[in-house]
Protein backbone atom coordinates (compact mmCIF):
# COMPACT_ATOMS: atom_id res chain seq x y z
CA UNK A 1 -129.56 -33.15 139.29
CA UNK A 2 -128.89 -29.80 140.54
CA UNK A 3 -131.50 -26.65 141.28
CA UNK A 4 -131.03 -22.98 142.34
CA UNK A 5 -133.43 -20.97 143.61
CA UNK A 6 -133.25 -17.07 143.20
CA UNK A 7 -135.92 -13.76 144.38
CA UNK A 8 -136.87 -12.15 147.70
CA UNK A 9 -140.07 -12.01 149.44
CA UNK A 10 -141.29 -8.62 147.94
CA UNK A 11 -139.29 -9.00 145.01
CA UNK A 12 -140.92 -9.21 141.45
CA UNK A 13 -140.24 -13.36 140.71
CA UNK A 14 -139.56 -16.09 142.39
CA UNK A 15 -137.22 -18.35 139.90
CA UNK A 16 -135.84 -21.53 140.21
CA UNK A 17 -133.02 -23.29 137.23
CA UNK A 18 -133.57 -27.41 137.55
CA UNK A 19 -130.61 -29.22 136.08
CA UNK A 20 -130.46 -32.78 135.28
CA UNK A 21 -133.70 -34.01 134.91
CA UNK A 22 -134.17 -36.87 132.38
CA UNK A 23 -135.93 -36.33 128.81
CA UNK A 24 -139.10 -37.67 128.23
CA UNK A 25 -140.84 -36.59 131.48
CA UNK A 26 -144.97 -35.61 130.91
CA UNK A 27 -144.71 -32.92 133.55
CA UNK A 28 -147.84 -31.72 135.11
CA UNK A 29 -147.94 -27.74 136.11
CA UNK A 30 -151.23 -28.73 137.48
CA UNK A 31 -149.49 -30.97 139.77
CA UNK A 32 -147.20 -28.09 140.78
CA UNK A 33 -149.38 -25.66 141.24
CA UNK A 34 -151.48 -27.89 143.67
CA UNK A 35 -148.34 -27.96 145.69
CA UNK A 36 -148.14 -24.30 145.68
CA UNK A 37 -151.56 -24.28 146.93
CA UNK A 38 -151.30 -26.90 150.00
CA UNK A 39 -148.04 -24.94 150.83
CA UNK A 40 -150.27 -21.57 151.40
CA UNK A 41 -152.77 -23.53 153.42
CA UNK A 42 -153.17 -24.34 156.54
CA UNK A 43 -154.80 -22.74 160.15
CA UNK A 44 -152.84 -20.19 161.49
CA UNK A 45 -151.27 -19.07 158.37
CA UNK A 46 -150.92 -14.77 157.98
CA UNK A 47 -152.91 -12.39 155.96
CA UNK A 48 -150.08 -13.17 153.04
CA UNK A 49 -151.26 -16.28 151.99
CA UNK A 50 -154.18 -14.03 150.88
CA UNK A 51 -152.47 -11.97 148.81
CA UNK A 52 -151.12 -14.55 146.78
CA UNK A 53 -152.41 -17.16 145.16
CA UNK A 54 -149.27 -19.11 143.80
CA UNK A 55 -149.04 -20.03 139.87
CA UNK A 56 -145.74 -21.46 138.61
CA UNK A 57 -144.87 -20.60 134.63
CA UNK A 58 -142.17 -23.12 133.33
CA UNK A 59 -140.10 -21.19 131.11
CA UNK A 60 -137.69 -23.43 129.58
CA UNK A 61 -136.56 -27.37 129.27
CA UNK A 62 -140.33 -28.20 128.09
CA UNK A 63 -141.94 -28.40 125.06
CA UNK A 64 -145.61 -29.80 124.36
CA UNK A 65 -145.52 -30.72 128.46
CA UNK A 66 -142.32 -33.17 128.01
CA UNK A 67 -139.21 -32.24 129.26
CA UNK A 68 -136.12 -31.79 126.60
CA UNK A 69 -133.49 -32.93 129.48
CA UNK A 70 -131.75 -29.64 128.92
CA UNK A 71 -132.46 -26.94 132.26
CA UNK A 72 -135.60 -26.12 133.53
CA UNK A 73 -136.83 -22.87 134.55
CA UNK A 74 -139.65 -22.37 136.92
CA UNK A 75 -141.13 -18.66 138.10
CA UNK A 76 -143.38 -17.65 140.23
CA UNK A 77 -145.06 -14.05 140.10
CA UNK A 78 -144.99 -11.86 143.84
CA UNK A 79 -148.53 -9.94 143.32
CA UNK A 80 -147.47 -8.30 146.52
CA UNK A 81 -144.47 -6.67 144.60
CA UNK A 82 -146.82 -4.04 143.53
CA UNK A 83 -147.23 -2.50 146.81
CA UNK A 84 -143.36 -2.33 146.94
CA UNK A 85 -142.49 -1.76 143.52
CA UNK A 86 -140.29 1.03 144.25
CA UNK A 87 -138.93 0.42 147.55
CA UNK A 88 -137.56 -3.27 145.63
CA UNK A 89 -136.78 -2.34 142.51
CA UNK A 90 -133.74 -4.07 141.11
CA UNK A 91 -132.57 -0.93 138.79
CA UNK A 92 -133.93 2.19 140.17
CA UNK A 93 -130.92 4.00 141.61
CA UNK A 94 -132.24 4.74 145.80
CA UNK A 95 -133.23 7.27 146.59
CA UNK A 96 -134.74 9.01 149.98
CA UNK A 97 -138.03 8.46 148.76
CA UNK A 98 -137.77 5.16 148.01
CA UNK A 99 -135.42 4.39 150.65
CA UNK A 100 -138.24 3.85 153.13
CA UNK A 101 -139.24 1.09 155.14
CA UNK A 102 -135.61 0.29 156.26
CA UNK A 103 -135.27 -2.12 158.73
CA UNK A 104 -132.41 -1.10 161.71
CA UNK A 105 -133.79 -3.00 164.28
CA UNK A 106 -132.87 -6.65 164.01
CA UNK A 107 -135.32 -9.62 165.31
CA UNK A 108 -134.44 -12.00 167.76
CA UNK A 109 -134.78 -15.46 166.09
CA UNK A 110 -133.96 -14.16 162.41
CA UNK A 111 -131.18 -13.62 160.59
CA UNK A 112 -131.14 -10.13 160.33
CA UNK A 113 -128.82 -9.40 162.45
CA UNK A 114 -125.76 -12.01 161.97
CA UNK A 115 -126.60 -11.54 157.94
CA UNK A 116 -126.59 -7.46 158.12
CA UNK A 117 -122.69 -8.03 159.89
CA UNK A 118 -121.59 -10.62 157.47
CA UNK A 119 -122.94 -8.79 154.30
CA UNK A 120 -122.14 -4.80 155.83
CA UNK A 121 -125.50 -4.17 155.03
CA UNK A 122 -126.76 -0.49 156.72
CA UNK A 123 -130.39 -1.78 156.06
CA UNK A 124 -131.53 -5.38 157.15
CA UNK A 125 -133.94 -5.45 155.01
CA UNK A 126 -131.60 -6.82 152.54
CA UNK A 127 -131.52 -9.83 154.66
CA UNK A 128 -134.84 -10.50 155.69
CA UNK A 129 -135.97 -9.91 152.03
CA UNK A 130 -133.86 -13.24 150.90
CA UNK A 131 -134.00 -15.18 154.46
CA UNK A 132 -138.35 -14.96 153.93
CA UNK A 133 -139.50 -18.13 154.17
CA UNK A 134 -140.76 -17.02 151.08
CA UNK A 135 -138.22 -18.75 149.38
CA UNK A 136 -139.62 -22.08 150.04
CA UNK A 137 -142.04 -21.57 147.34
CA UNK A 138 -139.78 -22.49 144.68
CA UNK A 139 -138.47 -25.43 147.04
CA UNK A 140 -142.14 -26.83 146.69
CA UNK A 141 -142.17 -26.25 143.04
CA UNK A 142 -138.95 -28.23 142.45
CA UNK A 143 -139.64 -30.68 144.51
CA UNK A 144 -143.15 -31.06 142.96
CA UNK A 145 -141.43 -31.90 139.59
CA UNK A 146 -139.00 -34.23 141.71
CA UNK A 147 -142.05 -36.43 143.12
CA UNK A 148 -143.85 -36.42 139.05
CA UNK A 149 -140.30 -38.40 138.26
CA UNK A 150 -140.92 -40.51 141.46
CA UNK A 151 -144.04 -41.55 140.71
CA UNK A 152 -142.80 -42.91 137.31
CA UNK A 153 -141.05 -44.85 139.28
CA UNK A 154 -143.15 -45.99 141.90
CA UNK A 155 -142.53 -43.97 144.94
CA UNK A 156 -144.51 -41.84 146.69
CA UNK A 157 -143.72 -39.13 149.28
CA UNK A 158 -145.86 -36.93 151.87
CA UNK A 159 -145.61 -34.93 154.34
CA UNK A 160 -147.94 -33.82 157.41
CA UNK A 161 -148.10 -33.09 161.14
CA UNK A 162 -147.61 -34.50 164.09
CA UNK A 163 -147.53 -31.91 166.44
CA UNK A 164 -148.38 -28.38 166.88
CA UNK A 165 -147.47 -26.73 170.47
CA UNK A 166 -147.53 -29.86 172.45
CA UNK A 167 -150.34 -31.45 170.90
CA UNK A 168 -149.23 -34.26 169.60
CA UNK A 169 -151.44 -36.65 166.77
CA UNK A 170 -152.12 -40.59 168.21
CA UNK A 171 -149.17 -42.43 165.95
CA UNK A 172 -152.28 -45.63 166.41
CA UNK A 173 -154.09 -44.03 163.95
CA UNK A 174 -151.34 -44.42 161.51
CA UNK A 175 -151.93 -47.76 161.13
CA UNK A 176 -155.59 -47.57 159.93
CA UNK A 177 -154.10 -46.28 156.21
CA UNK A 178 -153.29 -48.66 153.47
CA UNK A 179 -151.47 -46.71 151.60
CA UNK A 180 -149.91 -42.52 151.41
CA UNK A 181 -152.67 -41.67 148.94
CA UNK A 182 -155.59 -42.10 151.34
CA UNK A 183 -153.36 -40.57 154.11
CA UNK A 184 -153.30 -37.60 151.97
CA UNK A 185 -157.05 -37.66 151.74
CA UNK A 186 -157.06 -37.19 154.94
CA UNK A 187 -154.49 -35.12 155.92
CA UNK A 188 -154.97 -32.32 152.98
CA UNK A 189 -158.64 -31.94 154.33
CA UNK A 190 -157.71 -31.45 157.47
CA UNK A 191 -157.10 -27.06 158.11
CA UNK A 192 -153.81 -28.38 160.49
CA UNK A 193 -152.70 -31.00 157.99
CA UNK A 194 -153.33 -34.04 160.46
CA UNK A 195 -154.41 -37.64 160.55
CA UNK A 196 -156.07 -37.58 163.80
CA UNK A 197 -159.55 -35.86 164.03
CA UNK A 198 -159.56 -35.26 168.37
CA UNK A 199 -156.09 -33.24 167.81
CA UNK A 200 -157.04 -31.10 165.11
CA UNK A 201 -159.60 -29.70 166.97
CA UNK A 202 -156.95 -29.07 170.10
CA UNK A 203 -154.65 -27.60 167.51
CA UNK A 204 -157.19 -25.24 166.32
CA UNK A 205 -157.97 -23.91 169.54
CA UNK A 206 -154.39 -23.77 170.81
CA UNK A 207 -153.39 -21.78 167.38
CA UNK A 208 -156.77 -18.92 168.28
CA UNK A 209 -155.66 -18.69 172.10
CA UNK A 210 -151.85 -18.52 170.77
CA UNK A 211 -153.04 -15.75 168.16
CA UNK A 212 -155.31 -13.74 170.87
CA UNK A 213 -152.09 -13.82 173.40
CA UNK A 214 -150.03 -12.56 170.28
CA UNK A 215 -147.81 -15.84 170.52
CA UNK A 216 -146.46 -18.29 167.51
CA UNK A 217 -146.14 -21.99 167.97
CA UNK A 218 -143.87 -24.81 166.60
CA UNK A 219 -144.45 -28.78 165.75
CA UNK A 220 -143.33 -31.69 164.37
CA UNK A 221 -144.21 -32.38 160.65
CA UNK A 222 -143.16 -35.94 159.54
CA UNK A 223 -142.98 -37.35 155.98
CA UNK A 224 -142.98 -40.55 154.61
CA UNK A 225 -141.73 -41.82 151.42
CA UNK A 226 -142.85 -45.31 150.06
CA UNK A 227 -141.33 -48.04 146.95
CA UNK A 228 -137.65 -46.43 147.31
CA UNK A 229 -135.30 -49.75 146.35
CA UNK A 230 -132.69 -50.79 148.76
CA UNK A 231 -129.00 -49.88 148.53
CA UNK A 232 -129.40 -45.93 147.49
CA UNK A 233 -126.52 -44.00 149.55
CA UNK A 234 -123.45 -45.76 150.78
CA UNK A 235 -121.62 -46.53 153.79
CA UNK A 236 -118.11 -45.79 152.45
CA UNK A 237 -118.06 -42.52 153.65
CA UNK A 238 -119.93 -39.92 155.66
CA UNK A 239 -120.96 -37.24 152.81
CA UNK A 240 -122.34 -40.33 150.64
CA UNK A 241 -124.80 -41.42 153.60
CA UNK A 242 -127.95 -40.66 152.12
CA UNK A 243 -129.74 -40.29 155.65
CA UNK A 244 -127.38 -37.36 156.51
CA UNK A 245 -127.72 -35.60 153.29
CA UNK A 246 -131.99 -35.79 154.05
CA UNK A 247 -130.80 -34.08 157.45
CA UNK A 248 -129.28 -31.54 155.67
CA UNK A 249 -132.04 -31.04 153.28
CA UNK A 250 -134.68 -30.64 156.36
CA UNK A 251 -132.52 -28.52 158.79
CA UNK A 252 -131.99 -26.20 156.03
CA UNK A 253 -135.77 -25.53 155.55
CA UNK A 254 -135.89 -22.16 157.59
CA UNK A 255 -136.91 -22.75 161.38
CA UNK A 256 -136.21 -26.05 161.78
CA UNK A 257 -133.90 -27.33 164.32
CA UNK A 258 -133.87 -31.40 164.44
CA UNK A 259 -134.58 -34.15 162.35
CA UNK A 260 -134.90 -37.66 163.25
CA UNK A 261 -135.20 -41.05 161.33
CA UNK A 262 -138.00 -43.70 162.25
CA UNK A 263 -138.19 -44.18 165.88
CA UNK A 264 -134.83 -41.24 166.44
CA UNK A 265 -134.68 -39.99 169.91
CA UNK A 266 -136.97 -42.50 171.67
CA UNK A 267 -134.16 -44.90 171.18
CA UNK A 268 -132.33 -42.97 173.72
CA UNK A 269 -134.88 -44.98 176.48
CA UNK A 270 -134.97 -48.22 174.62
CA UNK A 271 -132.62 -51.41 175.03
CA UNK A 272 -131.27 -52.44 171.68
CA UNK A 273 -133.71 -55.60 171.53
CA UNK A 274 -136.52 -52.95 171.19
CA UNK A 275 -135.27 -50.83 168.29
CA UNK A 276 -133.67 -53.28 165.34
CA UNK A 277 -135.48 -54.20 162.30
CA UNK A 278 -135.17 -58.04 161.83
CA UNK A 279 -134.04 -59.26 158.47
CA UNK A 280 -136.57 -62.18 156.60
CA UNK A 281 -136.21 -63.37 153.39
CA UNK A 282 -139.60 -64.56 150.71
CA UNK A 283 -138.40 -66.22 147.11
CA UNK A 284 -141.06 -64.01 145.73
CA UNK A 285 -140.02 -60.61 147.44
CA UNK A 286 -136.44 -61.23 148.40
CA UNK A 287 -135.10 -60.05 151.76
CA UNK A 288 -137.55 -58.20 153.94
CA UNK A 289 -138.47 -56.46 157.58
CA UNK A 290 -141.52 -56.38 159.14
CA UNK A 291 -141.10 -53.54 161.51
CA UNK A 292 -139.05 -49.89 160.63
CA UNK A 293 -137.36 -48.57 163.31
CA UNK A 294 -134.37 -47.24 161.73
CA UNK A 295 -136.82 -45.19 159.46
CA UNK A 296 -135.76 -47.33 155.72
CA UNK A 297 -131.75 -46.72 156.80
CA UNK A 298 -129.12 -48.98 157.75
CA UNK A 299 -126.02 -48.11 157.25
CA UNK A 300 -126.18 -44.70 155.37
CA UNK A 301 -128.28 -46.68 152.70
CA UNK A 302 -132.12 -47.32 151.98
CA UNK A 303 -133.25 -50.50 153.35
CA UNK A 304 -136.25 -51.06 151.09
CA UNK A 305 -138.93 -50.06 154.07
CA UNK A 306 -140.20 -47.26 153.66
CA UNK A 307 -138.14 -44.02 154.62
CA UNK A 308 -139.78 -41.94 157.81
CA UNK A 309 -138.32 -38.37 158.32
CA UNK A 310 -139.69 -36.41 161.02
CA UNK A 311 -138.46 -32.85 161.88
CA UNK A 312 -138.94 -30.03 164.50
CA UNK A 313 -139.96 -26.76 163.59
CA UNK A 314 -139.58 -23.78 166.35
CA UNK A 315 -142.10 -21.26 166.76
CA UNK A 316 -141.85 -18.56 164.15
CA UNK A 317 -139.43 -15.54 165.86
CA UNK A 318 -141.86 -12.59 164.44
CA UNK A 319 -144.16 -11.81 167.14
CA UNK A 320 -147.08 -9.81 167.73
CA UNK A 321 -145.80 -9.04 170.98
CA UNK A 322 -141.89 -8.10 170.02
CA UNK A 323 -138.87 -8.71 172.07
CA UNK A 324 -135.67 -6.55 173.07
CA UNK A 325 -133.43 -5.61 170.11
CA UNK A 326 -130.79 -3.24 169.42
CA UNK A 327 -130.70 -0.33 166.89
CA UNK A 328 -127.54 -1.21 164.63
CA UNK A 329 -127.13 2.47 164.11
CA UNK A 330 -127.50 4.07 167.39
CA UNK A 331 -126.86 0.80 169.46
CA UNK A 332 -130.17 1.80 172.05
CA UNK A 333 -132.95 -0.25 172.63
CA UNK A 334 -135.73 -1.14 171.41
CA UNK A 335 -138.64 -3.42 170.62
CA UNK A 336 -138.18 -5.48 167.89
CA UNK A 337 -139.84 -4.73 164.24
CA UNK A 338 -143.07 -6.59 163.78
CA UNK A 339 -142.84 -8.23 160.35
CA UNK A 340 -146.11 -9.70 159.14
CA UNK A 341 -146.34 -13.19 160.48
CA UNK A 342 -148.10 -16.15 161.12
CA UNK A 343 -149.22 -17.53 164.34
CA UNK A 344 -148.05 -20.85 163.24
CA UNK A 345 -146.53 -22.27 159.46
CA UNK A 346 -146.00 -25.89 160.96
CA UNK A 347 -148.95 -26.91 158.32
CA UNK A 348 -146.70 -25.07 155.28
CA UNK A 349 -143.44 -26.70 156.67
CA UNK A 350 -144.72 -30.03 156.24
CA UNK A 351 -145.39 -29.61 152.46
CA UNK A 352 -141.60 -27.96 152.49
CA UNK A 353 -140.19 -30.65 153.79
CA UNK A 354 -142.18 -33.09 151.39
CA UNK A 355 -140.67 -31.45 148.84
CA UNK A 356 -136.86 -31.36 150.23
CA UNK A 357 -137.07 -35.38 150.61
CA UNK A 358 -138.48 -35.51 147.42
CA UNK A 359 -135.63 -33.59 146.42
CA UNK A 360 -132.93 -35.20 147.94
CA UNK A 361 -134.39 -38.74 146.79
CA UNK A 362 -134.74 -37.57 143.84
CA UNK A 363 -131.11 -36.55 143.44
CA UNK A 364 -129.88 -40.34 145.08
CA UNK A 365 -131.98 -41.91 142.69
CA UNK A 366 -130.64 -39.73 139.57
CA UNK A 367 -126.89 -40.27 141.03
CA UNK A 368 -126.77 -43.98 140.46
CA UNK A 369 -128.75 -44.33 137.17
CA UNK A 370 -128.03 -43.56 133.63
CA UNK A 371 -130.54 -40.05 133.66
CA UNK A 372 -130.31 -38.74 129.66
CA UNK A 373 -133.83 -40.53 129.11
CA UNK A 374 -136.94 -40.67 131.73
CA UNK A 375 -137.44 -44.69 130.02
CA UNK A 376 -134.27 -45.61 130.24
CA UNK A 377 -134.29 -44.39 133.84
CA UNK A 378 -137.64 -46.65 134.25
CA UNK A 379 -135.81 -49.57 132.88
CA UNK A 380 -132.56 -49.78 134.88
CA UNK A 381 -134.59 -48.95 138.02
CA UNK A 382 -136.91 -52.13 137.12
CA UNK A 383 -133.96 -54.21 136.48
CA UNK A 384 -132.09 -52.81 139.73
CA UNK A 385 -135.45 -54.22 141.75
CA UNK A 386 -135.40 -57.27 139.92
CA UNK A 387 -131.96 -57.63 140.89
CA UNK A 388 -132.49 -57.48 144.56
CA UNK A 389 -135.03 -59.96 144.67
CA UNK A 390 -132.71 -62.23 143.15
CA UNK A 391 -129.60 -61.73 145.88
């Protein structure tokens, strides 16, 4: 499976092309769209999430809701695009008047500036148009259709926070859940897309000082993916480890700058009696662990626990309050352009990076299995388990 994504921020459509999914899937735009929708919620989120209200239209690869296995097409509709019809127009030849609005002033923390002097762009808004974080709508909408094929076959992913600013959820209450649908309960009612009650609250507040002091803040989203079999990836060589191609997915969601696996950087304290998984074995179940360190990876490879991602996310670089730049026509100084922002989109980057381990699983899963038919697919992965339980 293979997906591009296409369309800037203020552009007219967002598109994305899905390749390789199987025939025979029952796909859900209700599903999607629900994505959409957690992906624009969330406290601290800008006045843009009010402007649009997300509805995906599939276009091709479906007929009567089932997919045909040949490419999908997904698009979103910018409503904003009216208000800059002219100035991003893909046809209409520029001119003065609706050369306006350029951007000359690159912002610290974007890539305005390195993309403008790769590209030779004059006007930076060509960058920042495609570098949005805009894009990550269609992200959510493909993965979306990636977690509909994973539920077919019994996993489930989801993402949600950990931290905002400093404040950090208690990992305790983790334990109280059974199972990812009733964490998602939870953490979809809460406004800052956590588990723990006491540091919403503190989150909130942080986020309205943060806003009143102009400020943005960063976190740590975490997602968790359940029922993936053992012995997806490979150790043979580094670009088939599966755990390094979810760390790719993740630090390529924009803003984020480190990903870990289960308990990741802690182990830097811990003696290695304190951070391996020990290996058990049930006739009825097969080989087993009873604790997940290592996050569902051992060697490049799923483990059969489930697989824990967590990521970083820096404070958004737009702020209220803008730093030093440098005119790239003039070369003086100035303050930075103030780009409509958020104060925080750690709550939207959690459903992003559901979606990009969906993705990426999705792919792993779809690499090792015959994919032309979604019950075919059902059938070799039932045999696969079946076959582990028996080694």
């Amino acid at each position: 499976m293979r997906y591009v994504t296409a369309g800037e921020s203020h552009g007219p459509e967002l598109t994305a092309i899905i390749e390789g999914v199987p025939a025979g899937l029952t796909l859900s735009v209700d599903e999607i769209n629900a994505d959409l929708t957690r992906r624009q919620q969330g406290y601290g989120r800008g006045n843009r999430m009010k402007i649009e209200t997300d509805q995906v239209k599939i276009l091709s690869g479906v007929r009567h809701q089932i997919t045909m296995g040949s490419p999908i097409t997904l698009n979103v509709t910018n409503r904003d695009h009216a208000h800059w019809n002219e100035i991003m127009d893909p046809m209409v030849e520029a001119t003065p008047a609706n050369s306006v609005r350029q951007v000359v002033r690159p912002r610290p923390g974007h890539a305005d500036l390195v993309g403008g002097m790769k590209y030779r762009h004059t006007d930076l808004r060509n960058v920042l148009e495609r570098s949005s974080a805009r894009e990550t709508t269609m992200r959510v909408a493909v993965g979306s259709l990636c977690k509909q094929i994973l539920s077919q076959l019994g996993v489930e992913v989801l993402g949600f926070v950990r931290e905002i600013g400093g404040i950090e959820s208690d990992a305790n209450k983790l334990e109280q859940f059974t199972d990812l649908k009733e964490l998602k309960q939870v953490t979809d009612a809460s406004e800052t897309r956590t588990f723990d009650e006491q540091a919403d609250q503190k989150m909130r507040d942080l986020i309205d000082e943060t806003k009143r002091a102009g400020d943005t803040l960063g976190g740590v989203v975490e997602v968790i993916a359940t029922g993936m079999p053992a012995g997806l990836g490979s150790y043979v060589s580094a670009d088939t480890k599966l755990d390094a191609k979810l760390a790719a997915a993740i630090v390529g969601i924009n803003a984020f700058k480190g990903v870990e696996f289960g308990d990741g950087f802690t182990f830097a304290h811990r003696p290695g009696s304190e951070g391996m998984d020990e290996i058990f074995w049930e006739e009825q179940r097969g080989f087993f662990r009873k604790t997940n360190h290592l996050g569902g990876f051992e060697g490049g490879m799923t483990n059969g626990m489930p697989v824990i991602v967590k990521a970083v996310m820096k404070p958004i670089p737009t702020l209220y309050k803008p730093l030093m730049s440098v005119d790239i026509k003039t070369k003086e100084a100035y303050k930075a352009n103030v780009e409509r922002s958020d104060t925080t989109a750690v709550t939207a980057a959690a459903v992003v990076a559901e979606a990009m381990v969906a993705i990426t699983l999705t792919k792993a899963i779809l690499d090792k299995f015959d994919t032309d038919s979604m019950e075919r697919l059902k059938e070799q992965v039932t045999n696969y388990r079946e076959e582990l339980v028996k080694y």
